[in-house]
Protein backbone atom coordinates (compact mmCIF):
# COMPACT_ATOMS: atom_id res chain seq x y z
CA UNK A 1 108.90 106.81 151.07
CA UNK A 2 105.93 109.00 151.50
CA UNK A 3 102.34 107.70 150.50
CA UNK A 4 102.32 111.09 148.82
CA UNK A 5 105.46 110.21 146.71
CA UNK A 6 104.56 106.63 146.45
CA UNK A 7 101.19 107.83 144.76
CA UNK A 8 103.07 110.54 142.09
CA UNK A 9 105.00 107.64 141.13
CA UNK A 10 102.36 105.15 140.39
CA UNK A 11 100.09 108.13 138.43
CA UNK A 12 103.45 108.59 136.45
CA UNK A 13 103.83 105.33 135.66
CA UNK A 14 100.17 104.92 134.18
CA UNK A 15 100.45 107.79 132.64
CA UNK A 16 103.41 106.74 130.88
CA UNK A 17 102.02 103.65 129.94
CA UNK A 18 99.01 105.15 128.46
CA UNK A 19 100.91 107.44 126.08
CA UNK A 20 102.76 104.42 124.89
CA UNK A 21 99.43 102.84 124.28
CA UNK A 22 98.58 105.72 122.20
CA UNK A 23 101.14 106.09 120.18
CA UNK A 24 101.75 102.10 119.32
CA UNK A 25 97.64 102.87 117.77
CA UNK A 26 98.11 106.23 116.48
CA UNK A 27 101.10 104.55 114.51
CA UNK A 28 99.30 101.99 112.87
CA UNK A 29 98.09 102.12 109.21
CA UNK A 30 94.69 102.16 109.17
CA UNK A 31 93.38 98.90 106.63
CA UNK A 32 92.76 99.47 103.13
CA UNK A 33 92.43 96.61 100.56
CA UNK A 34 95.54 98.34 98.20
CA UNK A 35 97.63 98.77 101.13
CA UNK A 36 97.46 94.80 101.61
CA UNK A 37 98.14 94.20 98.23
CA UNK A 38 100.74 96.44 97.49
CA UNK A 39 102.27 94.95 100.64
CA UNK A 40 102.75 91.56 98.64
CA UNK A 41 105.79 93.43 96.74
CA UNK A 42 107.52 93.85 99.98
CA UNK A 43 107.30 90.32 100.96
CA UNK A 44 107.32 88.26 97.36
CA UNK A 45 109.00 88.26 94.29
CA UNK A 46 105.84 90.17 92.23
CA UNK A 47 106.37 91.18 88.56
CA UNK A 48 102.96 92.85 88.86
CA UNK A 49 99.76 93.14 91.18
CA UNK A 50 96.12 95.10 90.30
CA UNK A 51 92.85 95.46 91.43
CA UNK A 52 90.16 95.38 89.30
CA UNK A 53 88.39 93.45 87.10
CA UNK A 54 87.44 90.62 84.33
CA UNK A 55 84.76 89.74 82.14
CA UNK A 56 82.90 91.76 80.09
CA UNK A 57 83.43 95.99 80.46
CA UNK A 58 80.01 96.21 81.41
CA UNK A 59 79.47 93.38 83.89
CA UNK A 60 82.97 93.40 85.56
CA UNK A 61 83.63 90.96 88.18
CA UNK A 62 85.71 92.42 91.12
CA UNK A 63 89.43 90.50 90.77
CA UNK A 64 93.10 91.04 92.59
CA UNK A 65 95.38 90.06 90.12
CA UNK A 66 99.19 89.21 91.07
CA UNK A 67 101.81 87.77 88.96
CA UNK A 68 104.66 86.29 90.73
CA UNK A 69 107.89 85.30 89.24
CA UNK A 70 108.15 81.68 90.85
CA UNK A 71 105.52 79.61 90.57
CA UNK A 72 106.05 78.08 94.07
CA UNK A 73 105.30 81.53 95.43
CA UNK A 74 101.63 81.84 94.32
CA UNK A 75 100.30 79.21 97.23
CA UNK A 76 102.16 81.87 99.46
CA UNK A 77 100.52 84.81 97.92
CA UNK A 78 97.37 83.51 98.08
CA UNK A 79 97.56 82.14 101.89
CA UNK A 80 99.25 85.74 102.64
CA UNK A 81 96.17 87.68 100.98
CA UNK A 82 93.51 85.16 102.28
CA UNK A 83 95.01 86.09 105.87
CA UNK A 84 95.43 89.85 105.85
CA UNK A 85 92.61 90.76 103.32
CA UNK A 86 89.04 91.52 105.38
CA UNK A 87 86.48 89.33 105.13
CA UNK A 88 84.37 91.63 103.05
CA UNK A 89 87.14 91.74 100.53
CA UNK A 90 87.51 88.18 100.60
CA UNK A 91 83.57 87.63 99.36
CA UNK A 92 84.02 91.07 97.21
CA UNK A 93 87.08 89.93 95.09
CA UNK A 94 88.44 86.92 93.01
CA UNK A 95 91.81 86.40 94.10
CA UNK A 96 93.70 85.68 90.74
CA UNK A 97 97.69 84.87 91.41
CA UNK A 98 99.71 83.06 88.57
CA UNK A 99 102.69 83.06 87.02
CA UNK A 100 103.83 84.12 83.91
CA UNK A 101 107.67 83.43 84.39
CA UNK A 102 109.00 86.89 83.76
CA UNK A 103 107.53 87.06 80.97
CA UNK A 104 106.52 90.88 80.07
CA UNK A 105 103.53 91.08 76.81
């Protein structure tokens, strides 16, 4: 082979390798603290999850509320939150997950 073909080959290859590269980050979700909460439903057995708040309605304290169904979940929910929540989030919000047993109020 040519050093001239040799060459083409190798630029091809990078340049392959870079549009991968793109795409792989131009396909990820960007973060958002409801996207990792309503991503609990996909992974758990949730009867419901909100973001909010408790207290009184004018001093509010920032909360994530989940209910599970099985109350052997909720040390999974909270390790699963703990780990894919940002560290702002983490010092913004209470993390609040219980279980009320299917129970619906």
């Amino acid at each position: 082979m040519s050093i001239k073909r040799k060459l083409g080959i190798l630029v091809l290859m990078c340049a392959a390798t870079a549009a991968f590269t793109f795409i792989g980050f131009a396909q990820k979700e960007p973060y958002s603290l409801d996207g990792v909460v309503d991503s609990v439903w996909d992974k758990y057995k949730v009867q419901s999850t909100q973001v909010g708040g408790f207290g009184e309605s004018n001093e509010r304290e920032p909360a994530i509320f989940v209910d599970v169904y099985d109350k052997n979940d909720i040390p999974k929910v909270e390790k699963y939150l703990e780990d894919n929540l940002s560290k702002d989030d983490l010092a913004k919000y209470e993390i609040n997950v219980f279980s009320n047993k299917g129970i619906h109020y």
